[in-house]
C-alpha atoms as a PDB file:
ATOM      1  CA  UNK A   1     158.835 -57.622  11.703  1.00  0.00           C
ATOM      2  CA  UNK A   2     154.911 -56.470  11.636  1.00  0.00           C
ATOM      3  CA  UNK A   3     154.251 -60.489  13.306  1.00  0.00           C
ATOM      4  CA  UNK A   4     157.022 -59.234  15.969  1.00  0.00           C
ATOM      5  CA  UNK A   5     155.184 -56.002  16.758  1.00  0.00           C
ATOM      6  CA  UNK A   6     151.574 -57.381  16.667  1.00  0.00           C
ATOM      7  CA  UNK A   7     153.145 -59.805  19.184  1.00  0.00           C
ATOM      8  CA  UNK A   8     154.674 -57.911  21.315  1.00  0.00           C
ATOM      9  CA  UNK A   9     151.716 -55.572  21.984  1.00  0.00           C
ATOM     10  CA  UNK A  10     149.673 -58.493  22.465  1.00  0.00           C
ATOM     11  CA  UNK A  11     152.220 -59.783  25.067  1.00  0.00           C
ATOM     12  CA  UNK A  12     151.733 -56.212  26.761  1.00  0.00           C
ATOM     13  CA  UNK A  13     148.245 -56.303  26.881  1.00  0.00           C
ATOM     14  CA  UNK A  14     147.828 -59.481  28.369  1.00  0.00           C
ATOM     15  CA  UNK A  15     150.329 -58.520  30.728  1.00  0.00           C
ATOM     16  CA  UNK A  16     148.157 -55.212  31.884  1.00  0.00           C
ATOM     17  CA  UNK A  17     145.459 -57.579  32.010  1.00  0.00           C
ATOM     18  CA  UNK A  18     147.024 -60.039  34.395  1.00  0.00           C
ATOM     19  CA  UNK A  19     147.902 -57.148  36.785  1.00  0.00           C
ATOM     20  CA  UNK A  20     144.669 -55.444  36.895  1.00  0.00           C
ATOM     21  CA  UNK A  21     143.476 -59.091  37.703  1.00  0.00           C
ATOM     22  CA  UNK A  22     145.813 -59.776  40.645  1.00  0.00           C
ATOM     23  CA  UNK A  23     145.181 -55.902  41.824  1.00  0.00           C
ATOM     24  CA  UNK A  24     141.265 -56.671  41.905  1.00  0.00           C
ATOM     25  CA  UNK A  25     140.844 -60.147  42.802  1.00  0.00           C
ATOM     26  CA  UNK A  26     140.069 -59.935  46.854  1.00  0.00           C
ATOM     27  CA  UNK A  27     141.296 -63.564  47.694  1.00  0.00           C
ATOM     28  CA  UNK A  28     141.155 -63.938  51.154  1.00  0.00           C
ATOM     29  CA  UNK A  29     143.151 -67.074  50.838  1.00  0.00           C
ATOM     30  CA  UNK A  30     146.409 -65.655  49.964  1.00  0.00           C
ATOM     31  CA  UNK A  31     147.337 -62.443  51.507  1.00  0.00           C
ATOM     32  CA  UNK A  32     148.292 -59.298  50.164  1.00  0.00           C
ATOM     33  CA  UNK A  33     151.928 -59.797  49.622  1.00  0.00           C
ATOM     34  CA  UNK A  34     151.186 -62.371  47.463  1.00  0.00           C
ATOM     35  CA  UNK A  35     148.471 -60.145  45.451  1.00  0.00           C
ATOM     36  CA  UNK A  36     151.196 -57.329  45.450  1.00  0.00           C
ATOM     37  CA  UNK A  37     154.056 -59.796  44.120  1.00  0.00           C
ATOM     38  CA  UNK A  38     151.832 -61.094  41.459  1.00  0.00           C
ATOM     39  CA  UNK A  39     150.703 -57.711  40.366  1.00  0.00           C
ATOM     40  CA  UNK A  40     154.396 -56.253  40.754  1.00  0.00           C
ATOM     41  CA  UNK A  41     155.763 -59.221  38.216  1.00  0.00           C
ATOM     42  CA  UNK A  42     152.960 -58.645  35.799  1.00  0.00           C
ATOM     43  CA  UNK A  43     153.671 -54.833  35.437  1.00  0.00           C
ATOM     44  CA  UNK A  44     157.933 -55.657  35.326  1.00  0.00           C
ATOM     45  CA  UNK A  45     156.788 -57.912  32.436  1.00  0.00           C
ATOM     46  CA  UNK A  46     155.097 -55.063  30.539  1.00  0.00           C
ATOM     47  CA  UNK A  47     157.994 -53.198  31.326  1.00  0.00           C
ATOM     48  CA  UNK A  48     160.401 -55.590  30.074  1.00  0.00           C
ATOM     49  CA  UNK A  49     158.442 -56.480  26.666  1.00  0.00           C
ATOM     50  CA  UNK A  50     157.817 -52.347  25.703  1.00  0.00           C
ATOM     51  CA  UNK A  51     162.050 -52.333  26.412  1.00  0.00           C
ATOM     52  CA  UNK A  52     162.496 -55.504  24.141  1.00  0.00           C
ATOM     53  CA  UNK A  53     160.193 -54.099  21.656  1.00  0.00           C
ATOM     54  CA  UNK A  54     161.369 -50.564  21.399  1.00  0.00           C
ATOM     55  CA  UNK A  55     165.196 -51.858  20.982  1.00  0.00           C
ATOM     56  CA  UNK A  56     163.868 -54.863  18.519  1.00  0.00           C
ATOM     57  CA  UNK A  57     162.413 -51.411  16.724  1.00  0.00           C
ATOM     58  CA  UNK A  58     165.755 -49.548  17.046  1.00  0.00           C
ATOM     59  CA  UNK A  59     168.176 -52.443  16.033  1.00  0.00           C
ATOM     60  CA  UNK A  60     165.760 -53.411  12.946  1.00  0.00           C
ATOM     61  CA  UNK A  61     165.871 -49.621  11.653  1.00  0.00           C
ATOM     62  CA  UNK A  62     169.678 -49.597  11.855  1.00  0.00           C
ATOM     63  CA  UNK A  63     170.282 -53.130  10.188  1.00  0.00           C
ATOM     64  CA  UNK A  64     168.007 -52.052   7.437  1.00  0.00           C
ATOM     65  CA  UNK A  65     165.092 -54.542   7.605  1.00  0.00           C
ATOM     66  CA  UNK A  66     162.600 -51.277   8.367  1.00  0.00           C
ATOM     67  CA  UNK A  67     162.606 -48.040   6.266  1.00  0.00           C
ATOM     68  CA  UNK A  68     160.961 -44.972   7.511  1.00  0.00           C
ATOM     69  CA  UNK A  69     157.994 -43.712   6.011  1.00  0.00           C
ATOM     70  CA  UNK A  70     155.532 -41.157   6.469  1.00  0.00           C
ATOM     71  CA  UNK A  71     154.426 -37.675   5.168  1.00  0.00           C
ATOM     72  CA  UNK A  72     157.559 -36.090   2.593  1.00  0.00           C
ATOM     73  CA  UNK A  73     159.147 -33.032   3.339  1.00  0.00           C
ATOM     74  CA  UNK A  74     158.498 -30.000   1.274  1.00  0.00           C
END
């Protein structure tokens, strides 16, 4: 499960990456729809892999294969 997460943020970094690319790259070749599409699919992806991570999260914690930890109650 940690190699899922660690993967998954990576996927959403590179993502972020991508669209700060397409939003500051000043091709003059392709126009700005294109720039806006590509920019517009990279931020849905990010989108779409926090979604698939935070319900990976959720269904793992129900099933049993992650435990909560952190600070005990007193």
């Amino acid at each position: 499960m940690t190699y899922l997460v660690i993967l998954a943020f990576v996927a959403i970094v590179i993502s972020l990456v991508v669209a700060l690319v397409a939003m500051m790259r000043g091709d003059s070749s392709s126009g700005e729809a294109a720039k806006s599409r590509r920019m517009a699919r990279a931020l849905a992806m990010r989108v779409g892999l926090s979604v698939l991570l935070f319900l990976a999260v959720i269904i793992s914690y129900h099933l049993g294969w992650i435990q909560p930890t952190g600070l005990p109650m007193r």
